[in-house]
Structures are given as C-alpha cells and as structure tokens.
C-alpha atoms as a PDB file:
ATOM      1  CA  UNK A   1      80.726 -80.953  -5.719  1.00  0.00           C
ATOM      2  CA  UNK A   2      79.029 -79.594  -8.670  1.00  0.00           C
ATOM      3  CA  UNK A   3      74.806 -80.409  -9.469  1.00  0.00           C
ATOM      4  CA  UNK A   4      73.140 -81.275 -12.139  1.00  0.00           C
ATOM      5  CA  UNK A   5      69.240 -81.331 -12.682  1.00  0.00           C
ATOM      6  CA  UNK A   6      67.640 -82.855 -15.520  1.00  0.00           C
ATOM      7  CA  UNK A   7      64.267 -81.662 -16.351  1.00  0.00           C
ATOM      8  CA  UNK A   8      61.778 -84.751 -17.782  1.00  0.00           C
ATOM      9  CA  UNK A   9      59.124 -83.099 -18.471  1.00  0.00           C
ATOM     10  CA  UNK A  10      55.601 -82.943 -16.852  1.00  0.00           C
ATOM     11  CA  UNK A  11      57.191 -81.431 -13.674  1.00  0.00           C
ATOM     12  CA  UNK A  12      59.529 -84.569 -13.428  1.00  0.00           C
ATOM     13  CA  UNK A  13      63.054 -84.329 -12.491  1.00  0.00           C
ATOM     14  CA  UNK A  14      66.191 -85.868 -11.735  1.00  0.00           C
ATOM     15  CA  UNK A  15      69.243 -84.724  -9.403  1.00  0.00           C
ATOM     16  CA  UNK A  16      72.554 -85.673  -9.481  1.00  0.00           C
ATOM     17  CA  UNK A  17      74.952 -83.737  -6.786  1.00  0.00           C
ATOM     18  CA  UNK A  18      78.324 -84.284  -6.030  1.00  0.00           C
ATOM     19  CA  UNK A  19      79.878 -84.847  -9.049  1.00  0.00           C
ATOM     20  CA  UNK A  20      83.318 -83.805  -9.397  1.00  0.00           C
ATOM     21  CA  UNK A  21      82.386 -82.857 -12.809  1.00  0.00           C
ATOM     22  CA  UNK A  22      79.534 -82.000 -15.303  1.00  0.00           C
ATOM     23  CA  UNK A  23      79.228 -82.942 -18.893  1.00  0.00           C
ATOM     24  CA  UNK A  24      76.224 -80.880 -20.065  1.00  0.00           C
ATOM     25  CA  UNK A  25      75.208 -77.563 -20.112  1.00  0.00           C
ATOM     26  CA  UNK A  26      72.347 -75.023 -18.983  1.00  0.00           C
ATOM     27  CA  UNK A  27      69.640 -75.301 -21.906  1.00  0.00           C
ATOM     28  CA  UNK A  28      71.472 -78.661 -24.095  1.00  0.00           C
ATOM     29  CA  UNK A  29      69.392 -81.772 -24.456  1.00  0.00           C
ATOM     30  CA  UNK A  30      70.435 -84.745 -23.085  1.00  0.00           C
ATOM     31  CA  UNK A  31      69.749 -88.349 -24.733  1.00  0.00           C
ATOM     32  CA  UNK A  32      69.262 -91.293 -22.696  1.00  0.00           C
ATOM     33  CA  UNK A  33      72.113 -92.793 -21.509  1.00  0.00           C
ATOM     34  CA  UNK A  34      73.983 -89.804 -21.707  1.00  0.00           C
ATOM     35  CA  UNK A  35      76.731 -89.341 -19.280  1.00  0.00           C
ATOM     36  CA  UNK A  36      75.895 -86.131 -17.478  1.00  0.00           C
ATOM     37  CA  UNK A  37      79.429 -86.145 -15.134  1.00  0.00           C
ATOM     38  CA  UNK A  38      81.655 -88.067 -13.081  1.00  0.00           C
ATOM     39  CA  UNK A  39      81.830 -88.492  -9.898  1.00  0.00           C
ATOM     40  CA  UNK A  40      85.371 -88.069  -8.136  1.00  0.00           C
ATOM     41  CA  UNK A  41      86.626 -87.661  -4.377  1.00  0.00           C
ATOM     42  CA  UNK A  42      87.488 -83.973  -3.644  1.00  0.00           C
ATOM     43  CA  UNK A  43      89.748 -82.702  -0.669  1.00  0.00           C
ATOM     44  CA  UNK A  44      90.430 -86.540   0.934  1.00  0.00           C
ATOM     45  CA  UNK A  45      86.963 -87.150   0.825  1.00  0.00           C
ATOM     46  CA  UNK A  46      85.524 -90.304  -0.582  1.00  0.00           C
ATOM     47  CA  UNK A  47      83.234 -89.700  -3.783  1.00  0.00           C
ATOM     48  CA  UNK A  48      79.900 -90.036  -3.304  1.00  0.00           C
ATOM     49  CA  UNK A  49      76.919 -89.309  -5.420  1.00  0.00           C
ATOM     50  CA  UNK A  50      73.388 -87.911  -4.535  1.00  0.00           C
ATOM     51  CA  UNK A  51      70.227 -89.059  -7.108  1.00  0.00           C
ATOM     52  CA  UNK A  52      67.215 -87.978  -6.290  1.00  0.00           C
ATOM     53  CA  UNK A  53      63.729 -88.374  -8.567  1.00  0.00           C
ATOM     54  CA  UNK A  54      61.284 -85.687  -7.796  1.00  0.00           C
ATOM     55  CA  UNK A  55      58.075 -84.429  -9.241  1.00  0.00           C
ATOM     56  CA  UNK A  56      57.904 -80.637  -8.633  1.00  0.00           C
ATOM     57  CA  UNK A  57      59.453 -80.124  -5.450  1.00  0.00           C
ATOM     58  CA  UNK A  58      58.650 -83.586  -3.667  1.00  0.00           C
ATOM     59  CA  UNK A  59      61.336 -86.254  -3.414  1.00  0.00           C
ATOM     60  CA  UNK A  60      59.910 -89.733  -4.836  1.00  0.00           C
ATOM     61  CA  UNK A  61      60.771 -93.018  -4.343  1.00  0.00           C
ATOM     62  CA  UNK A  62      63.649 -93.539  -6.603  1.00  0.00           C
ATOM     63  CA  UNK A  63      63.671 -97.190  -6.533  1.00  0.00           C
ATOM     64  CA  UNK A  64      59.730 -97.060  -8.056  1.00  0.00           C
ATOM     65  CA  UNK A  65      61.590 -94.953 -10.849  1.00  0.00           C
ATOM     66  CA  UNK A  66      63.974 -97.316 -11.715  1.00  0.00           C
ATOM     67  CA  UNK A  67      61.918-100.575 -11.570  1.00  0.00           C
ATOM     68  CA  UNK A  68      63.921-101.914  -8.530  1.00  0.00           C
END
C-alpha cells in the first residue's frame, strides 16, 4: 500500500502505511482532522493500517500521543 508521513514540526512525525489510497500531496498542508487516505484490502488481503508517532527517527509510544 501507499505511505504517507506527516511532518509536525520540531522533528515530530506521523506515519500512516498501507493505505490503499492517499488524499494529500508532497508539500500541501494538512488541517487537523483531515483525512489523509483510506485504507482498503489489496490482492485478497485484509486492510490493515500502520501509525506510527516518531520524533526524528525513533518510534514513540503512540498511545502517550494520543492520550490513551
């Protein structure tokens, strides 16, 4: 499936892989609550989505991002 990273600022940023497709663009700014794609099965497969919070290249917790 297709990625998309969302830069926060301050060396924050969020992942979102597998989506069957994306709904922004290289360089466009995207508001909260934005829907940046959609997640679909491909080839048989069932969908699934990857969401990962990092802060430069580390992986965080993405439950402490969240509030959960």
């Amino acid at each position: 499936g297709l990625t998309v990273l969302l830069d926060h600022g301050d060396h924050y940023y969020t992942l979102y892989a597998g989506l069957s497709s994306a709904e922004v663009r290289v360089g466009e700014t995207v508001s909260a609550g934005s829907r940046v794609g959609t997640v679909g099965s491909h080839d048989g497969k069932p969908a699934a989505l990857t969401f990962e919070v990092r802060k430069n290249a580390d992986a965080l917790d993405a439950a402490t991002w969240l509030g959960l």
